[in-house]
N, C-alpha and C. Protein backbone atom coordinates (compact mmCIF):
# COMPACT_ATOMS: atom_id res chain seq x y z
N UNK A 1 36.87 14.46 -21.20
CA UNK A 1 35.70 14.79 -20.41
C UNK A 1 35.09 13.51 -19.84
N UNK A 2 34.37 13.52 -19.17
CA UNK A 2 33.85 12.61 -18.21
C UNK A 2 31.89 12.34 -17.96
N UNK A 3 30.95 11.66 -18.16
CA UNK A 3 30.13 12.28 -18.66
C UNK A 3 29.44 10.77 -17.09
N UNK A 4 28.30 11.30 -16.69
CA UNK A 4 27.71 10.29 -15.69
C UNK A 4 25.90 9.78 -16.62
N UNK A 5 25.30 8.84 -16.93
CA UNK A 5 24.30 8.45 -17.73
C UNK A 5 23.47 7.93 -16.55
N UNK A 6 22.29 8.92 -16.07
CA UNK A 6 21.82 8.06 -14.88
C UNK A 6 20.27 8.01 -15.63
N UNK A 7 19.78 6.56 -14.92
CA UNK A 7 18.48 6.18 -16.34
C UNK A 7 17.65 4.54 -15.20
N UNK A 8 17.22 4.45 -14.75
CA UNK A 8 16.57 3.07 -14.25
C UNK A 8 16.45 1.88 -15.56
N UNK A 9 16.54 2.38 -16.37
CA UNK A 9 16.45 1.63 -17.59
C UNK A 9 17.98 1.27 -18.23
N UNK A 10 18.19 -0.16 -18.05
CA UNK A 10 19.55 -0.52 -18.68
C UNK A 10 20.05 -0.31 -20.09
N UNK A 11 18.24 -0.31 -21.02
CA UNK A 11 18.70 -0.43 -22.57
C UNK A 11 18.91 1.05 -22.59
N UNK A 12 18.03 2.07 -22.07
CA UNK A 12 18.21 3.70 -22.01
C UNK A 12 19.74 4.14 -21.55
N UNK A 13 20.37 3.59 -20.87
CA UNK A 13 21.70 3.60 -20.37
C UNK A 13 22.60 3.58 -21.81
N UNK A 14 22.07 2.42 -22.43
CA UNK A 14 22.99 2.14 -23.22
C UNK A 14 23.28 2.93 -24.76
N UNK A 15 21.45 3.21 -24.34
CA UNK A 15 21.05 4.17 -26.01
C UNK A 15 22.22 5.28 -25.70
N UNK A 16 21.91 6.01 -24.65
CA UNK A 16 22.82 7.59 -24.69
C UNK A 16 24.56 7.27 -23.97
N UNK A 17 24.89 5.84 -23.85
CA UNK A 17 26.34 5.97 -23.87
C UNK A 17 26.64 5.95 -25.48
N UNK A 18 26.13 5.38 -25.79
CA UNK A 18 26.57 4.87 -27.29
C UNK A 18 26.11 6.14 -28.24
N UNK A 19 25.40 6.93 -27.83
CA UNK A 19 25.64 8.18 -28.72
C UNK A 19 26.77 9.11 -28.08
N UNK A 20 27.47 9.26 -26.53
CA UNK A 20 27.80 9.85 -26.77
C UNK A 20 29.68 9.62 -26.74
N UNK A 21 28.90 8.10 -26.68
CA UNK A 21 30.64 7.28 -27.39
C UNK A 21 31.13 7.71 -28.83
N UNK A 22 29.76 7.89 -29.61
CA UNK A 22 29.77 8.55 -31.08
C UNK A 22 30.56 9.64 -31.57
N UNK A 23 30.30 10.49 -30.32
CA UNK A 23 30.76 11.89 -30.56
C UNK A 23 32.06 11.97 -30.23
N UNK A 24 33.18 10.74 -29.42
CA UNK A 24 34.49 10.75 -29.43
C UNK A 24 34.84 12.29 -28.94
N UNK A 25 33.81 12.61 -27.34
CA UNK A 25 34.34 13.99 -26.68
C UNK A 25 34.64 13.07 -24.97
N UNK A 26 34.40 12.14 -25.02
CA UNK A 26 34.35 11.23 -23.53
C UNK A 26 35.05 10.81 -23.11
N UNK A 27 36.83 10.64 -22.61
CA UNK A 27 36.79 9.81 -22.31
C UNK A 27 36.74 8.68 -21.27
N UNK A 28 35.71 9.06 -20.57
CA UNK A 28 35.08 7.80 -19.54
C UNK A 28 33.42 8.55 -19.57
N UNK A 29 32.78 6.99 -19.43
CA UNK A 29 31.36 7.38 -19.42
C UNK A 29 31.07 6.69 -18.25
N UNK A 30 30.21 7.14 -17.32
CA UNK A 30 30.07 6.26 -15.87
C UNK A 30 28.63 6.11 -16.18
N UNK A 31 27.91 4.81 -15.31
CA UNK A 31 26.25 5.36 -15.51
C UNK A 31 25.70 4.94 -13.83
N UNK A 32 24.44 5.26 -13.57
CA UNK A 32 23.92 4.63 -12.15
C UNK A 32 22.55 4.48 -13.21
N UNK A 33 21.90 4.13 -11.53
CA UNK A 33 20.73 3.06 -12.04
C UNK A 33 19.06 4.38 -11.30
N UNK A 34 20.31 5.33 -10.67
CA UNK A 34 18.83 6.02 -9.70
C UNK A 34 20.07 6.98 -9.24
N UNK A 35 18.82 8.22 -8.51
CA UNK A 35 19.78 8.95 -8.11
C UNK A 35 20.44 9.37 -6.76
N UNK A 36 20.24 8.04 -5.75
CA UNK A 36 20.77 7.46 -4.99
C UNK A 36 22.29 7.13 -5.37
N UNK A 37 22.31 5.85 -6.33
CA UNK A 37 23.50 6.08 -7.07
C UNK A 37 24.21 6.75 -8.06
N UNK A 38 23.68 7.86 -8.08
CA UNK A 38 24.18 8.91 -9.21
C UNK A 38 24.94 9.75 -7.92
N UNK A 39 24.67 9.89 -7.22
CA UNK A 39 25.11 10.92 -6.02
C UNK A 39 26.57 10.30 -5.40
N UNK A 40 26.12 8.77 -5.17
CA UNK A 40 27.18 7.73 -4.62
C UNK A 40 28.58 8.03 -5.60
N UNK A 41 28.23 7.86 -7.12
CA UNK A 41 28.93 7.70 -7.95
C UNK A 41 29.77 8.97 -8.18
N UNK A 42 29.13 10.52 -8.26
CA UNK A 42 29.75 11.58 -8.47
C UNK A 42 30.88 11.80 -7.38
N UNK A 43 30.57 11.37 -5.62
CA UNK A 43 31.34 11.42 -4.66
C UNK A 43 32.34 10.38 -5.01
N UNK A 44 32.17 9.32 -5.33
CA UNK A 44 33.49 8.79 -5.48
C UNK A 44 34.41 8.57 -6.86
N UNK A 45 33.61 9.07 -8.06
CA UNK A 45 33.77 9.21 -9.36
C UNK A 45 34.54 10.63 -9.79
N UNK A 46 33.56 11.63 -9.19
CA UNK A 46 33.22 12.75 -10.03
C UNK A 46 34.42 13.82 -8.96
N UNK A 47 34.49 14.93 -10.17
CA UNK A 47 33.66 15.42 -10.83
C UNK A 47 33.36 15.26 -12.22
N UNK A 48 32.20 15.21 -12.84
CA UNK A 48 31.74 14.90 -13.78
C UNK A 48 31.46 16.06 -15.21
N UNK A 49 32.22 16.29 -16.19
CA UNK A 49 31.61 17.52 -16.98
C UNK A 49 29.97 17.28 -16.98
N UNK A 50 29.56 16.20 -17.87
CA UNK A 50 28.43 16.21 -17.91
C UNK A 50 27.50 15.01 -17.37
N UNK A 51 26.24 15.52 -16.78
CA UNK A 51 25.31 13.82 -15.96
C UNK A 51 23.73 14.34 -16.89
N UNK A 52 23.55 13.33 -17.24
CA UNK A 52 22.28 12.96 -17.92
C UNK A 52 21.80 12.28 -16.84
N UNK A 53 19.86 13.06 -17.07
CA UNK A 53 19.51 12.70 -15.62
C UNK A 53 17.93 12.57 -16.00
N UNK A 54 17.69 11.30 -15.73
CA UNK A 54 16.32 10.72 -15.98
C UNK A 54 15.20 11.48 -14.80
N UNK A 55 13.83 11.20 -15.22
CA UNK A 55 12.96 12.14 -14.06
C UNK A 55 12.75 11.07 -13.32
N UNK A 56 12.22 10.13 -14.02
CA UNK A 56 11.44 8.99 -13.00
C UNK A 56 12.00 7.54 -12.94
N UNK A 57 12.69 7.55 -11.67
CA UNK A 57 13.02 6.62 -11.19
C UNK A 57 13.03 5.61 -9.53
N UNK A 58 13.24 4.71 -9.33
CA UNK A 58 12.52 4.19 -7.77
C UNK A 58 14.09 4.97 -7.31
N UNK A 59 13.91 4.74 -5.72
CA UNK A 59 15.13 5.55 -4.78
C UNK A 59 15.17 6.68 -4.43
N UNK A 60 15.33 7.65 -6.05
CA UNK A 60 15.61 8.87 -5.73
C UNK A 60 15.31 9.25 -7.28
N UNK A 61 14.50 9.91 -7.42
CA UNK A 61 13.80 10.80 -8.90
C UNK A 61 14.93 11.64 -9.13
N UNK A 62 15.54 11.96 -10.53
CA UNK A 62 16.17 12.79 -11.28
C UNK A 62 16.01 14.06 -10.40
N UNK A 63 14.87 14.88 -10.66
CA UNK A 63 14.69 15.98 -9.70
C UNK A 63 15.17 16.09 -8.75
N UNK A 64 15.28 15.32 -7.66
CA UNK A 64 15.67 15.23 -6.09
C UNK A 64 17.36 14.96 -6.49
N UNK A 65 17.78 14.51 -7.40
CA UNK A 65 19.12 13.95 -7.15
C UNK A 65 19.88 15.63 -8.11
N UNK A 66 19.22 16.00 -9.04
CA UNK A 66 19.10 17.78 -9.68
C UNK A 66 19.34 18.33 -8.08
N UNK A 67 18.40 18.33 -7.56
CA UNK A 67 18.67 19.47 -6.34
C UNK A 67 19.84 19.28 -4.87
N UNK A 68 20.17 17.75 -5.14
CA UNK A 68 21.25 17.45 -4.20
C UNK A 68 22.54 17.73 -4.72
N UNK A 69 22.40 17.66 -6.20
CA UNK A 69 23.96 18.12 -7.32
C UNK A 69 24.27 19.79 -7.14
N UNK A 70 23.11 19.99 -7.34
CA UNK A 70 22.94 22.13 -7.01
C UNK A 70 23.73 22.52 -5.56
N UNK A 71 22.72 21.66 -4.40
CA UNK A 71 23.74 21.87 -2.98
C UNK A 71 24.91 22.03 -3.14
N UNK A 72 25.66 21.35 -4.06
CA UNK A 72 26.91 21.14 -3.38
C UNK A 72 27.83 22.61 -4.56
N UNK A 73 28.60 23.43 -3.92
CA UNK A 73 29.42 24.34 -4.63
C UNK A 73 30.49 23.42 -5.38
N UNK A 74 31.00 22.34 -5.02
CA UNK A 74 32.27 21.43 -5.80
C UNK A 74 31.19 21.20 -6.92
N UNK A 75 30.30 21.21 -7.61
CA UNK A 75 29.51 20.42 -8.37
C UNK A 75 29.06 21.56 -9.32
N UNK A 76 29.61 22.76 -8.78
CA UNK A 76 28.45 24.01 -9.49
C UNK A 76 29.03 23.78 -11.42
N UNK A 77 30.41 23.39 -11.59
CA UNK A 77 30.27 23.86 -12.98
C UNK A 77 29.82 22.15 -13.57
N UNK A 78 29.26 21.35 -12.70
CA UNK A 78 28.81 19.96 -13.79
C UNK A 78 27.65 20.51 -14.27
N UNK A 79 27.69 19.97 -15.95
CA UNK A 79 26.39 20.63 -16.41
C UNK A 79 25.38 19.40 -16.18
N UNK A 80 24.31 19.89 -16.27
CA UNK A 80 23.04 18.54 -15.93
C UNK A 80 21.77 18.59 -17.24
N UNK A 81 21.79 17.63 -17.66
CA UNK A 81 21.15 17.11 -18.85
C UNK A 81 19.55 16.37 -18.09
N UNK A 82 18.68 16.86 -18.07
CA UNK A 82 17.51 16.40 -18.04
C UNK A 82 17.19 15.61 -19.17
N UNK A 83 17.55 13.92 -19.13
CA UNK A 83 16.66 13.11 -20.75
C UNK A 83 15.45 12.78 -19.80
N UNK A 84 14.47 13.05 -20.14
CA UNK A 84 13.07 12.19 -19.76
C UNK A 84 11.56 12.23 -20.71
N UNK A 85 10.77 11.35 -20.39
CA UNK A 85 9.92 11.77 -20.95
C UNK A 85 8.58 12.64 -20.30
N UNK A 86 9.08 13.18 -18.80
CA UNK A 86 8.48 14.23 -18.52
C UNK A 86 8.17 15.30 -19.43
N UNK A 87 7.03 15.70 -20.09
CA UNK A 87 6.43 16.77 -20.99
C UNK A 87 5.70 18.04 -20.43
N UNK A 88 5.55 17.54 -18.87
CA UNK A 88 4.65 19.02 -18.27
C UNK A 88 5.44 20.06 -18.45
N UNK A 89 4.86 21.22 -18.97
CA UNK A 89 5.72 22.44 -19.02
C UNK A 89 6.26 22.68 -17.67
N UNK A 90 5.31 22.67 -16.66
CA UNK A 90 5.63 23.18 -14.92
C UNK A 90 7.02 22.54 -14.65
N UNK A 91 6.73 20.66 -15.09
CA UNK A 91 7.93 20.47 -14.52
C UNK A 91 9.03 21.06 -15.36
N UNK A 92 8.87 21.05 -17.03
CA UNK A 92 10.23 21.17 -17.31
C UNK A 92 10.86 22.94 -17.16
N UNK A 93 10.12 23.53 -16.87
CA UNK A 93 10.37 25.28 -15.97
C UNK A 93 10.55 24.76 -14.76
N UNK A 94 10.67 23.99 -13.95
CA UNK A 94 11.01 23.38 -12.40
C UNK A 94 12.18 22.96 -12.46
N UNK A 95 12.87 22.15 -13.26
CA UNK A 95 14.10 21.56 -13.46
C UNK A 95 14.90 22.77 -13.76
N UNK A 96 14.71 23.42 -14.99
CA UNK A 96 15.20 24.50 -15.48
C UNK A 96 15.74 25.54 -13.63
N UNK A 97 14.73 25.69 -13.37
CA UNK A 97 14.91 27.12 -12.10
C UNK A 97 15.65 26.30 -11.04
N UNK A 98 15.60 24.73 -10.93
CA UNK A 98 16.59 24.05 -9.97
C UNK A 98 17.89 23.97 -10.69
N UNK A 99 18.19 24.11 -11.87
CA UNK A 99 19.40 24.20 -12.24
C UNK A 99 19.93 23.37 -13.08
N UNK A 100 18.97 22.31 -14.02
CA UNK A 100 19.30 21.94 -15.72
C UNK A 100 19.75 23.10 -16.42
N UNK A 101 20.48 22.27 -16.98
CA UNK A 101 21.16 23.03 -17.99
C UNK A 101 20.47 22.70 -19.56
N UNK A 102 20.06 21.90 -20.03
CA UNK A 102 19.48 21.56 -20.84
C UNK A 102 18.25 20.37 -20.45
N UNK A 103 17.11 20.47 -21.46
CA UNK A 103 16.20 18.75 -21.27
C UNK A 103 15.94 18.52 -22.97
N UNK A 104 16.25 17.10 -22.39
CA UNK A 104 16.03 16.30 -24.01
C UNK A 104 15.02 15.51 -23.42
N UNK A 105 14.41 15.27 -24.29
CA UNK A 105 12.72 14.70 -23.89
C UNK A 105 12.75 13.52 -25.17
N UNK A 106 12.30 12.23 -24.53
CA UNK A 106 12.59 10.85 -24.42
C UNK A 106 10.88 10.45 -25.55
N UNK A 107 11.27 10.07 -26.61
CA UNK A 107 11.97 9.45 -27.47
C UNK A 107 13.11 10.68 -28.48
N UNK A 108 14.03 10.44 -28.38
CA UNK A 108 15.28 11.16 -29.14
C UNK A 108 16.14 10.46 -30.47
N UNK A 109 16.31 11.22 -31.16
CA UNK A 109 17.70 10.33 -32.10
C UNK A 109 18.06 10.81 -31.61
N UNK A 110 20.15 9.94 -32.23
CA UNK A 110 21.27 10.34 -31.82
C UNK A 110 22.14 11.66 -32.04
N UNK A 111 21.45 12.08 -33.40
CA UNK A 111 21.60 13.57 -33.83
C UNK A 111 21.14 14.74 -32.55
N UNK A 112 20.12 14.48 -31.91
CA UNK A 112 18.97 15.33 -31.25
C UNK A 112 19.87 14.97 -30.13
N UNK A 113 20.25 13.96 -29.23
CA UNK A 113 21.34 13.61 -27.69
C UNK A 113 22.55 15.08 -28.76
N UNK A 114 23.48 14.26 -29.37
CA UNK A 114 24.51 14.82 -29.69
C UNK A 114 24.63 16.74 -30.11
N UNK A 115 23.73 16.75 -30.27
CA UNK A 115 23.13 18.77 -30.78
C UNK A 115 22.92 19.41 -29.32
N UNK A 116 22.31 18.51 -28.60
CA UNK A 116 22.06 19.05 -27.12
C UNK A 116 23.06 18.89 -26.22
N UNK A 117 24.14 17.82 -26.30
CA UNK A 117 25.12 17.62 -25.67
C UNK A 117 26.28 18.61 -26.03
N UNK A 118 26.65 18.97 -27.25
CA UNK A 118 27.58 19.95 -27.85
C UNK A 118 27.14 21.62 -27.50
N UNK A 119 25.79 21.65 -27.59
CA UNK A 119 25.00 22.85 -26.73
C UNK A 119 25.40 23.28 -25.57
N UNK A 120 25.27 22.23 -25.12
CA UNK A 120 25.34 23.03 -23.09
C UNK A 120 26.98 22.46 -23.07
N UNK A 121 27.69 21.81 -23.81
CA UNK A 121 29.02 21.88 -22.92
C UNK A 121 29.74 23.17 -23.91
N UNK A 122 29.22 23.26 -24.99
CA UNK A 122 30.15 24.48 -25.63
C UNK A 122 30.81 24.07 -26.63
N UNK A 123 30.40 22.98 -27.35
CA UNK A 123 31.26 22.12 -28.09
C UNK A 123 31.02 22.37 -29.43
């Protein structure tokens, strides 16, 4: 499987490759920095089983780069992992009805990534 880690934050990048290097279901983990390059990356990367997808970032916000992944029918079975520390209910029922598949909400252990990651892919 193939998994995309998109996060503006380099050490956050690294927290959720390395858990889900843990789980030995990957093998390639890609990451971007925004979802400018999360989009760049799936077109010339992907397709991707799974993209972890931060809310707030400069370029292009998680959300906006959620609803450019939905557009596309080649993309419909990547599942999409909302990690953020967005807590508004509105938004996280907004993500949900644009088409997350799961949200893990930021601060997480590696138990809590890995339970949610085995969740939405079926694992």
């Amino acid at each position: 499987m193939k998994a995309l880690v998109v996060d503006d934050s380099k050490s956050m990048r690294n927290i959720v490759k390395a858990g889900l290097k843990k789980m030995n279901s990957f093998e390639r983990i890609e990451e971007a920095e925004n979802g400018v390059d999360a989009l760049n990356k799936i077109k010339e990367k992907g397709p991707f089983d799974l993209i972890l997808l931060d809310w707030y970032m400069p370029e292009m916000e998680g959300y906006d780069c959620l609803l450019e992944i939905r557009k596309r029918p080649e993309w419909n079975d990547t599942k999409v992992m909302m990690v953020t520390t967005e807590n508004q209910q509105e938004n996280v029922i907004k993500a949900v009805m644009a088409g997350a598949n799961e949200y893990l909400m930021k601060p997480f252990t590696p138990e809590m990534l890995e339970e949610k990651v085995r969740m939405v892919l079926g694992l």
